[in-house]
Protein backbone atom coordinates (compact mmCIF):
# COMPACT_ATOMS: atom_id res chain seq x y z
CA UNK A 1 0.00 0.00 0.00
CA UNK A 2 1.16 3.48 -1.20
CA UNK A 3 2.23 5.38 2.29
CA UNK A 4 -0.13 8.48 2.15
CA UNK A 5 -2.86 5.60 1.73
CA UNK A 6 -1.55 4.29 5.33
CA UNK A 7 -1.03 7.34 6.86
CA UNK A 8 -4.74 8.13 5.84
CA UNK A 9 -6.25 5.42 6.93
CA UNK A 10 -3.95 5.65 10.53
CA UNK A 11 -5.47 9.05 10.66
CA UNK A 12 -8.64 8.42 10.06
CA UNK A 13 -9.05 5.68 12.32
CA UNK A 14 -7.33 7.54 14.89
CA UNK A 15 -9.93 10.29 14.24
CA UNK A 16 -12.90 8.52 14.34
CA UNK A 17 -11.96 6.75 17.97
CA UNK A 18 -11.24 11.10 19.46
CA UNK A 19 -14.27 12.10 18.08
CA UNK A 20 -16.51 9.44 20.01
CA UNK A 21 -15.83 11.88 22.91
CA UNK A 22 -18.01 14.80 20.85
CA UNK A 23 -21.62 13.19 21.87
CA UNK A 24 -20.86 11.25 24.36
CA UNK A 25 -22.84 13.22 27.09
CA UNK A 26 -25.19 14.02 24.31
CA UNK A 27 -25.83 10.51 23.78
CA UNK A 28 -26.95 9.86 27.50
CA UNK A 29 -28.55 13.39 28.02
CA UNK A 30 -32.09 11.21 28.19
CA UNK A 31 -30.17 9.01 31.29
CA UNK A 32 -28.16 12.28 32.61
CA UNK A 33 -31.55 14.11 32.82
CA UNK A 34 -33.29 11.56 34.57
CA UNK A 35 -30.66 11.17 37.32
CA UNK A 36 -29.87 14.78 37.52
CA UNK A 37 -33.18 16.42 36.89
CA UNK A 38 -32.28 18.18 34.22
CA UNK A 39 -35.16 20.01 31.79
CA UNK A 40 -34.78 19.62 27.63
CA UNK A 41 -33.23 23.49 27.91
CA UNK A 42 -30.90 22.02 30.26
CA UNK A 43 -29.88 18.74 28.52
CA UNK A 44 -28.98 20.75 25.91
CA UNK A 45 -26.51 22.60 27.15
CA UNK A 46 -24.64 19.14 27.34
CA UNK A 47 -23.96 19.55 23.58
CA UNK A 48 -23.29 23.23 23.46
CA UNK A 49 -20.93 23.42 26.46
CA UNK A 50 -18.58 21.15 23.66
CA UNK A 51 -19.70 23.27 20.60
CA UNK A 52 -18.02 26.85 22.90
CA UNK A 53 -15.57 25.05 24.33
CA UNK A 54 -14.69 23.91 20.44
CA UNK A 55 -14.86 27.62 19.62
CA UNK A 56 -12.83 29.09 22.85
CA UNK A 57 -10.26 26.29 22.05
CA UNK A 58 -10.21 26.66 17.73
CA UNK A 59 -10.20 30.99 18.56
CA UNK A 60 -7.04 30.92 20.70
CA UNK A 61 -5.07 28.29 18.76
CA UNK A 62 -5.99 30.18 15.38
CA UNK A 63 -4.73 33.83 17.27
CA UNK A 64 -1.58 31.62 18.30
CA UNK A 65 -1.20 30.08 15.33
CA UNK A 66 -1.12 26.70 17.32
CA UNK A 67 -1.96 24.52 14.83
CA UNK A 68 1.03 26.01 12.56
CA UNK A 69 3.51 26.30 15.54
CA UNK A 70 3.33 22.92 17.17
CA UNK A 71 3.69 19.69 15.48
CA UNK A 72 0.04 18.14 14.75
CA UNK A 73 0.47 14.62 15.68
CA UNK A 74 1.74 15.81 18.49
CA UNK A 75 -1.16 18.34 19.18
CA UNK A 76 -3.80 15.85 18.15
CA UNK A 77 -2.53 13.15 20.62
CA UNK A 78 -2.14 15.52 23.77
CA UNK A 79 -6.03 17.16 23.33
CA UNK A 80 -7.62 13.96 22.98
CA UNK A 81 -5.85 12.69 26.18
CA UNK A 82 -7.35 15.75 27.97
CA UNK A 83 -10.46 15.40 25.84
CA UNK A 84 -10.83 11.77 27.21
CA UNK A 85 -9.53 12.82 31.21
CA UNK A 86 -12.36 15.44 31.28
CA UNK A 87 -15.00 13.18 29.84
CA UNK A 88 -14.11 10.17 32.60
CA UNK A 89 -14.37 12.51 35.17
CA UNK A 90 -17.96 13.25 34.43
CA UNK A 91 -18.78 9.54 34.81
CA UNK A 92 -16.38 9.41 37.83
CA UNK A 93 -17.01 12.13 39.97
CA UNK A 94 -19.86 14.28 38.65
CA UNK A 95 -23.41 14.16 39.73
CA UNK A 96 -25.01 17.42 38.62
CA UNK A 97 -25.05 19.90 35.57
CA UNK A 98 -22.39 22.93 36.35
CA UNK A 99 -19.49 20.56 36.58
CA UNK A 100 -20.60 18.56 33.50
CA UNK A 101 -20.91 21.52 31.23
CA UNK A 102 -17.73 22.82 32.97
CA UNK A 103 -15.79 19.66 31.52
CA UNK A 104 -17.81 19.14 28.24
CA UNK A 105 -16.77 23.01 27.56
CA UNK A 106 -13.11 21.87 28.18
CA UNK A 107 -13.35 18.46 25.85
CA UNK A 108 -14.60 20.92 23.07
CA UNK A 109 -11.81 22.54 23.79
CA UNK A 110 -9.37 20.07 23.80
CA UNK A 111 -10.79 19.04 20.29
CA UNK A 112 -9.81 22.19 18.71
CA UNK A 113 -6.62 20.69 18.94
CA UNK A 114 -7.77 17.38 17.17
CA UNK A 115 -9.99 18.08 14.15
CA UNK A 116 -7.76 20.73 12.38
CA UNK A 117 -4.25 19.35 13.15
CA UNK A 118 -6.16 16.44 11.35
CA UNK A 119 -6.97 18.00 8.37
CA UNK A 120 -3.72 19.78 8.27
CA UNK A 121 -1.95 16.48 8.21
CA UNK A 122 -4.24 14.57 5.36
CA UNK A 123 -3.49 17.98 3.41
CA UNK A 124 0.28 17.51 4.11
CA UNK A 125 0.07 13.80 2.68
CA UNK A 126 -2.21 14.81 -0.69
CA UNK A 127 -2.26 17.32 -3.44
CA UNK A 128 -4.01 15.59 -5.83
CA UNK A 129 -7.07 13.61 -4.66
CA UNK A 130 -7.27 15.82 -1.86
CA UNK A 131 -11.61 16.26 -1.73
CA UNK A 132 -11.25 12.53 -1.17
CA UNK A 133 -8.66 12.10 1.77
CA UNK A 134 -10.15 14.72 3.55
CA UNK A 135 -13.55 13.73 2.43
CA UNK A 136 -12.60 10.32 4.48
CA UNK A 137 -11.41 11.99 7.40
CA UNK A 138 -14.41 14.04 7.42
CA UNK A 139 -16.46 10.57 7.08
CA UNK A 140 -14.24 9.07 10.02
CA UNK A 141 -15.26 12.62 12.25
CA UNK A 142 -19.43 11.50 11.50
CA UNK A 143 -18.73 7.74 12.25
CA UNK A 144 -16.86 8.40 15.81
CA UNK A 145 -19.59 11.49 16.48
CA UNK A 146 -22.38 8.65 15.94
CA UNK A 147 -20.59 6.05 18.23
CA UNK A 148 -21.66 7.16 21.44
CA UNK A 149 -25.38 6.17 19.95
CA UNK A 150 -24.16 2.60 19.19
CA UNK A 151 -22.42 2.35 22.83
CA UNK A 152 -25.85 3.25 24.21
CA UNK A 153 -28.14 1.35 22.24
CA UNK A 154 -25.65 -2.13 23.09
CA UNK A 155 -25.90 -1.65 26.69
CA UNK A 156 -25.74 2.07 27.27
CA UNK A 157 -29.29 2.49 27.87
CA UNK A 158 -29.84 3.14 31.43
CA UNK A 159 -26.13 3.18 32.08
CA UNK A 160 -24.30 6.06 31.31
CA UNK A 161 -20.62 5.59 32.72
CA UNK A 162 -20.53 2.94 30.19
CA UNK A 163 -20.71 5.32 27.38
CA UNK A 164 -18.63 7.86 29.01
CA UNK A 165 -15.98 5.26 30.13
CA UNK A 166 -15.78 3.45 26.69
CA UNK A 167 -15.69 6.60 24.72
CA UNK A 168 -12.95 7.87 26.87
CA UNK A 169 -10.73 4.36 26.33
CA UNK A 170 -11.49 4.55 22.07
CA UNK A 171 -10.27 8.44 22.56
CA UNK A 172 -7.55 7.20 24.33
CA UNK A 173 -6.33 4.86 21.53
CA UNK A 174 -6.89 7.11 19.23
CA UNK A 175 -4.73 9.84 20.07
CA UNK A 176 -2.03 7.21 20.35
CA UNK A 177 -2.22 6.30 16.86
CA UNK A 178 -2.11 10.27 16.00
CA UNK A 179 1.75 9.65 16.71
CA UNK A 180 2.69 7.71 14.38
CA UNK A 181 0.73 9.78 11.32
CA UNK A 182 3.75 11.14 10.00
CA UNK A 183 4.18 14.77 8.19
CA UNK A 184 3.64 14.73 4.73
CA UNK A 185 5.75 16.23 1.64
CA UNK A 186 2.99 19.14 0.84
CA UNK A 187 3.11 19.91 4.64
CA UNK A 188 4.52 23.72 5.23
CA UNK A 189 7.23 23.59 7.89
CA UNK A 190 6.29 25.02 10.99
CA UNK A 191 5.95 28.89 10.40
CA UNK A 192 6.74 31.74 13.33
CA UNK A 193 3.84 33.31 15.39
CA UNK A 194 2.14 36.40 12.94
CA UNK A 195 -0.84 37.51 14.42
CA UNK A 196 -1.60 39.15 11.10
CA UNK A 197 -1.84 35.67 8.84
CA UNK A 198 -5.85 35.86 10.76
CA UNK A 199 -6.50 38.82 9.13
CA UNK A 200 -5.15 38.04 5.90
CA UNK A 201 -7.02 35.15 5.99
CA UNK A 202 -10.51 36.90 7.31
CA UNK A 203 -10.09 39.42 4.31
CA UNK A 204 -9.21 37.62 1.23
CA UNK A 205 -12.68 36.95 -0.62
CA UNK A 206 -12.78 33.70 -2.15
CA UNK A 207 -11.62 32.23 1.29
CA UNK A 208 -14.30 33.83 3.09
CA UNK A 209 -16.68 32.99 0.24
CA UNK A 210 -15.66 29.37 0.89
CA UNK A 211 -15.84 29.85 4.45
CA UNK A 212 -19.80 31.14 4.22
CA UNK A 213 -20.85 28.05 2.17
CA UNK A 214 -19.10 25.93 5.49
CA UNK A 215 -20.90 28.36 7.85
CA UNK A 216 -24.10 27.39 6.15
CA UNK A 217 -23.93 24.32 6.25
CA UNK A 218 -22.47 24.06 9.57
CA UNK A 219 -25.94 25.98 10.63
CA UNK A 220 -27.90 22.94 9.91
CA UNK A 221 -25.21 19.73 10.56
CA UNK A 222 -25.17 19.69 14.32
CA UNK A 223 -28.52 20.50 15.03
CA UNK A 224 -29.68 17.53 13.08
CA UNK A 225 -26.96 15.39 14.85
CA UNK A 226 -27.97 16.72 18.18
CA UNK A 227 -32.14 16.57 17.94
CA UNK A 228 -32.34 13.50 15.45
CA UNK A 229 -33.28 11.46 18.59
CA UNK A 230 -35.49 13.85 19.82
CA UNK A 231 -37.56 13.84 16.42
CA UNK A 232 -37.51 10.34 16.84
CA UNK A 233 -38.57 9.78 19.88
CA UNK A 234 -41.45 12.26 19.61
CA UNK A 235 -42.75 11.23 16.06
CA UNK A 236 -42.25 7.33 16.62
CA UNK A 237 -42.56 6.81 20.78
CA UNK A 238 -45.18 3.84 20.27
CA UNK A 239 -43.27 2.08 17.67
CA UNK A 240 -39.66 2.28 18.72
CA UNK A 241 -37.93 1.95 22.14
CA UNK A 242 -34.68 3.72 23.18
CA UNK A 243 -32.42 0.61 22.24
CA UNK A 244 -33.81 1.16 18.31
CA UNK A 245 -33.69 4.90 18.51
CA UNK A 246 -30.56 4.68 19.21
CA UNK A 247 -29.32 2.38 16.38
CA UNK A 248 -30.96 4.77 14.01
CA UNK A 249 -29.81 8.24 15.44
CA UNK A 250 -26.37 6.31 15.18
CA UNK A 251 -27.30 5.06 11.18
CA UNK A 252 -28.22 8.34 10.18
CA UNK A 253 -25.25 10.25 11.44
CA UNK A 254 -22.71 7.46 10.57
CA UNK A 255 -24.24 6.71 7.06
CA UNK A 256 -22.07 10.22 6.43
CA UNK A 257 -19.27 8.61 6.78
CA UNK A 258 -19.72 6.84 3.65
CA UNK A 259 -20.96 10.43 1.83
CA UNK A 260 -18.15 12.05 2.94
CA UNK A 261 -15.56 9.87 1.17
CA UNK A 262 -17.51 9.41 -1.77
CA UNK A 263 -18.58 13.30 -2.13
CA UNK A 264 -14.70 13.94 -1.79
CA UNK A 265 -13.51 11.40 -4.79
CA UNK A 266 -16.65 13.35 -6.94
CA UNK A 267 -16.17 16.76 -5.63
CA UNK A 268 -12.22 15.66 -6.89
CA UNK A 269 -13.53 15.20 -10.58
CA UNK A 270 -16.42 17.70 -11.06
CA UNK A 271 -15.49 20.43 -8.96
CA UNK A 272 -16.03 21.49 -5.05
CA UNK A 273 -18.01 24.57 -5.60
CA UNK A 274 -20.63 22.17 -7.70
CA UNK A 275 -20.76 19.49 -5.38
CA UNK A 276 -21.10 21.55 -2.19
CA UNK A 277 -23.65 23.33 -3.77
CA UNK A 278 -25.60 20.44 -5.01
CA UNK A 279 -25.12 18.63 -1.51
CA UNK A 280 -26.72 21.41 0.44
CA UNK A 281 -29.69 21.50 -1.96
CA UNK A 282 -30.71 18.26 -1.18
CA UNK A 283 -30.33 18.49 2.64
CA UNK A 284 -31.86 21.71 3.00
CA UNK A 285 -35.01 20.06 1.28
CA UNK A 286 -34.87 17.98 3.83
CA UNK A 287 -34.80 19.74 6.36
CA UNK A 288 -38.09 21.51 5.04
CA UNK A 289 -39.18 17.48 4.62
CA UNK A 290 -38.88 16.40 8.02
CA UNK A 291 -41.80 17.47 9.25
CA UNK A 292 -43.88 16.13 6.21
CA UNK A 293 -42.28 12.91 6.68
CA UNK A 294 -43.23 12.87 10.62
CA UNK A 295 -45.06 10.30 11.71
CA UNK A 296 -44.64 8.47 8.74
CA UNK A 297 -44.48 4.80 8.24
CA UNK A 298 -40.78 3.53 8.94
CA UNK A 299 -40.36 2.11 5.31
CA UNK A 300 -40.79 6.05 4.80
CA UNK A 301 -38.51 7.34 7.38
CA UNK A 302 -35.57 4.91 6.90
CA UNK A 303 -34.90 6.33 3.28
CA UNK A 304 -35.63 9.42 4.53
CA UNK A 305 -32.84 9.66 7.24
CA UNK A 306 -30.41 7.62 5.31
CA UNK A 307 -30.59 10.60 2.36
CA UNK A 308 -30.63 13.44 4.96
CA UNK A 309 -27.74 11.73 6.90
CA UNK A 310 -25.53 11.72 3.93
CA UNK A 311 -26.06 14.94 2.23
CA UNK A 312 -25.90 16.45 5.72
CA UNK A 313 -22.50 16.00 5.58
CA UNK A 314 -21.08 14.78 2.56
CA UNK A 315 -19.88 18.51 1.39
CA UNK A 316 -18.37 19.20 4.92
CA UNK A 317 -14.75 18.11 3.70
CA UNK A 318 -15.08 20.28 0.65
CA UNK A 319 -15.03 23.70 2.31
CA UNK A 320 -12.15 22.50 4.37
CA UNK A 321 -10.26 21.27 1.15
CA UNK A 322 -10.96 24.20 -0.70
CA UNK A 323 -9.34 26.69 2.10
CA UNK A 324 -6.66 24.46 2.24
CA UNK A 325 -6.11 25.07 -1.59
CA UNK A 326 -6.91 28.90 -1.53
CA UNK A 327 -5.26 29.88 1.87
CA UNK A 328 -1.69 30.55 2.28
CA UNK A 329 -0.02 27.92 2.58
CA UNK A 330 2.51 28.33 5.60
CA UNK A 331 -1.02 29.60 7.61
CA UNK A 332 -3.37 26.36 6.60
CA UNK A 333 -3.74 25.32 9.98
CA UNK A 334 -4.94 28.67 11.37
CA UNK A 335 -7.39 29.68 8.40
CA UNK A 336 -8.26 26.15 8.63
CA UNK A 337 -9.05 26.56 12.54
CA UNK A 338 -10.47 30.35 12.20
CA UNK A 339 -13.14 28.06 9.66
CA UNK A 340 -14.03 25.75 12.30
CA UNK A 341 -14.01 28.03 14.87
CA UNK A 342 -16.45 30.35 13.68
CA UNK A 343 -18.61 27.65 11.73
CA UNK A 344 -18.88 26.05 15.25
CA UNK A 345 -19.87 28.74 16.87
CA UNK A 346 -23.29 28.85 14.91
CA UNK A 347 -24.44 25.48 15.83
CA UNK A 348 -24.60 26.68 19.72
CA UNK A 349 -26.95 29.46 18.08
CA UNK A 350 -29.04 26.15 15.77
CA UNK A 351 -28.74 23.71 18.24
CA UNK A 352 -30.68 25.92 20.34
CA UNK A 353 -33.38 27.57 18.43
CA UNK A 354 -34.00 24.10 16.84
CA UNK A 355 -35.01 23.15 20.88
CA UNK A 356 -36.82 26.58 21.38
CA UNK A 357 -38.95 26.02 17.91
CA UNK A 358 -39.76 22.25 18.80
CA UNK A 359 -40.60 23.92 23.01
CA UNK A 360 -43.17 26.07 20.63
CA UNK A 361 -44.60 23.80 18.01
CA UNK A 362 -43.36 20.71 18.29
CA UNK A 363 -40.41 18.60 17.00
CA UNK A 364 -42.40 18.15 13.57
CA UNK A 365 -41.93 21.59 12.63
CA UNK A 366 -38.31 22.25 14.63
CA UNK A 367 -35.96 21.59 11.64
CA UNK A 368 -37.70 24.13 9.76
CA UNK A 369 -35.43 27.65 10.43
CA UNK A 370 -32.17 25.12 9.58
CA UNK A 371 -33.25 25.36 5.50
CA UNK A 372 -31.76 29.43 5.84
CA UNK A 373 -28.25 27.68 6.88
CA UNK A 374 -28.44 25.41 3.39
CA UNK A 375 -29.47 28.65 1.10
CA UNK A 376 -26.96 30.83 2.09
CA UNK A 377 -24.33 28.89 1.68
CA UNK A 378 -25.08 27.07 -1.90
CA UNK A 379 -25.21 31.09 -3.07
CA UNK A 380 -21.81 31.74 -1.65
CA UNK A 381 -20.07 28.09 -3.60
CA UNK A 382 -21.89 29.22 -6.86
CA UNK A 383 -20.58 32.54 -6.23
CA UNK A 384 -16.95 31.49 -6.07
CA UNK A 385 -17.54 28.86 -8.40
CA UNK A 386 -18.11 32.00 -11.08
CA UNK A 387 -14.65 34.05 -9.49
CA UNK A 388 -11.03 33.41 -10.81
CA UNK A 389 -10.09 31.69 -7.85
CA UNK A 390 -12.34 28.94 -8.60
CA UNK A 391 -8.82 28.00 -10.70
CA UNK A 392 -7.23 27.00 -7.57
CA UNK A 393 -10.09 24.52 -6.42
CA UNK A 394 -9.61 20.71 -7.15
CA UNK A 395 -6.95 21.15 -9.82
CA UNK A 396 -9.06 23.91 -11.76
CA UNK A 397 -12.23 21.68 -11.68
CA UNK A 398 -13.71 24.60 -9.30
């Protein structure tokens, strides 16, 4: 096997085991709530205690330069061990909400220092082909989110700390096997601290057009991960218990792991700008779907959920590669984090008026306001798709 091909699949697997950490509370919040007390408003802030903590932790290292400065497999293995500490100490020692959020905000953190040293080091590895390898990485990221789901539903359910405690061991191993992904030969050596590349990088226009289409569809990813059980449980209580809610919360977030990697190797031949735009099309309309599809027969929903969980996601790797082609290249890792960094910091502001919508009209209608995240951003890809720089993207395929 070629070596990028093992270093990619290293990293990837590596990857998918850290980010089992991202909804592991999230996964239990129906157990945490019980035993705590805890109202829907509440349970939520289980999720966006990560997605700040992500943002605090992705807004400093970007400032720093961190992710240019210090050696990603280095970076990548040292956050997910704190990542992992924080998230078996919840099962360990906590038994109310303040200290839970307190360490969920510092495991989003400590994955600001996993998820873009990642992508920094598939980019180092692959020039051409590189939709796809981070396409798979990307698919890797929806697989481990999802695996908390798949914990719970094969034994999780009513037991927490087993969640917690196994997705803190796969973390664990994971981060190991971040230290033997090796740099690559299109990786820029480590560049000096220049609190201007930020700005350079915040003011050049086809980035930032690049970096709108990502916000936009960052707007509606999370908040679908986050409430998919939720719509489940309220549209299909008498026909499913928690163990099969469970598996297919954890089937429709994982299934973009496979649209991830196969978005990449198209987005590779026809152009990112196309696919991205295309991608969010379809899961916008279904967002705007879900709540004719609620209630529905399963034979309905399955489809349904499968489509939604792919397109969801399958264009997530493409906004990433194509700032990785249009940014400068010494300052990848920080315009790489800045993208994260802000994108995340939307889906505290989605997660939570999806809850505040369903609190108002139900969980039929809650995925509605998420279609504005999809629009917005398929007019910013067109929009660089039309510009010069469009050149630069996927070896002038746009």
């Amino acid at each position: 096997m070629d070596r990028k091909w093992r270093m990619l699949a290293v990293l990837s697997v590596a990857e998918l085991l850290a980010m089992t950490l991202w909804f592991s509370a999230s996964a239990v919040g129906p157990e945490l709530a019980d035993l705590w007390g805890l109202t829907p408003a509440e349970t939520a802030w289980l999720t966006n205690a990560v997605q700040l903590g992500f943002v605090a932790g992705a807004l400093a290292s970007a400032a720093l330069t961190v992710s240019d400065v210090v050696r990603p497999r280095y970076l990548f293995a040292a956050s997910t061990a704190v990542g992992a500490l924080a998230t078996a100490l919840i099962a360990f020692a906590v038994d109310s909400l303040l200290p839970a959020v307190a360490l969920r905000f510092l495991t989003g953190a400590a994955l600001a220092g996993v998820y873009p040293p990642g992508m920094k080091l598939v980019a180092g590895w692959f020039e051409e082909g590189r939709g796809f390898a981070i396409g798979v990485l990307v698919g890797a990221l929806a697989v481990g989110s999802a695996a908390p789901h798949l914990l719970r539903a094969v034994g999780g359910v009513g037991n927490p700390r087993l969640v917690l405690y196994g997705a803190s061991a796969l973390a664990l191993v994971g981060g190991v096997l971040a230290l033997f992904v090796e740099p690559g030969p299109y990786q820029a050596p480590a560049a000096p601290f220049d609190p201007g590349a930020i700005w350079r990088v915040a003011t050049d226009r086809p980035t930032m057009l690049a970096n709108v289409g990502y916000f936009g569809h960052m707007w509606e990813l999370y908040a679908v991960w986050t409430w998919i059980p939720a719509y489940l449980a309220a549209g299909w209580a008498a026909d499913i218990g928690g163990d099969a809610a469970a598996v297919l919360a954890f089937a429709t977030i994982a299934a973009g792991g496979l649209g991830a990697g196969v978005a990449g190797r198209i987005a590779d031949r026809i152009g990112r700008t196309r696919l991205t735009a295309a991608s969010m099309t379809i899961s916008g309309a279904c967002s705007v779907l879900a709540a004719v599809v609620f209630g529905a027969s399963v034979v309905v929903l399955v489809p349904f959920l499968l489509v939604w969980g792919v397109t969801v996601v399958a264009d997530s790797a493409q906004f990433s590669a194509a700032v990785s082609e249009l940014a400068d290249p010494s300052y990848v890792g920080s315009a790489l984090t800045l993208q994260t960094a802000v994108g995340f910091l939307l889906t505290t502001a989605s997660i939570q008026l999806t809850a505040t919508v369903a609190d108002a009209v139900g969980w039929q209608w809650a995925f509605l306001p998420l279609v504005v995240g999809p629009l917005a951003g398929t007019a910013a890809m067109l929009a660089l798709g039309r510009s010069p720089a469009a050149s630069a993207l996927a070896g002038g395929r746009g």
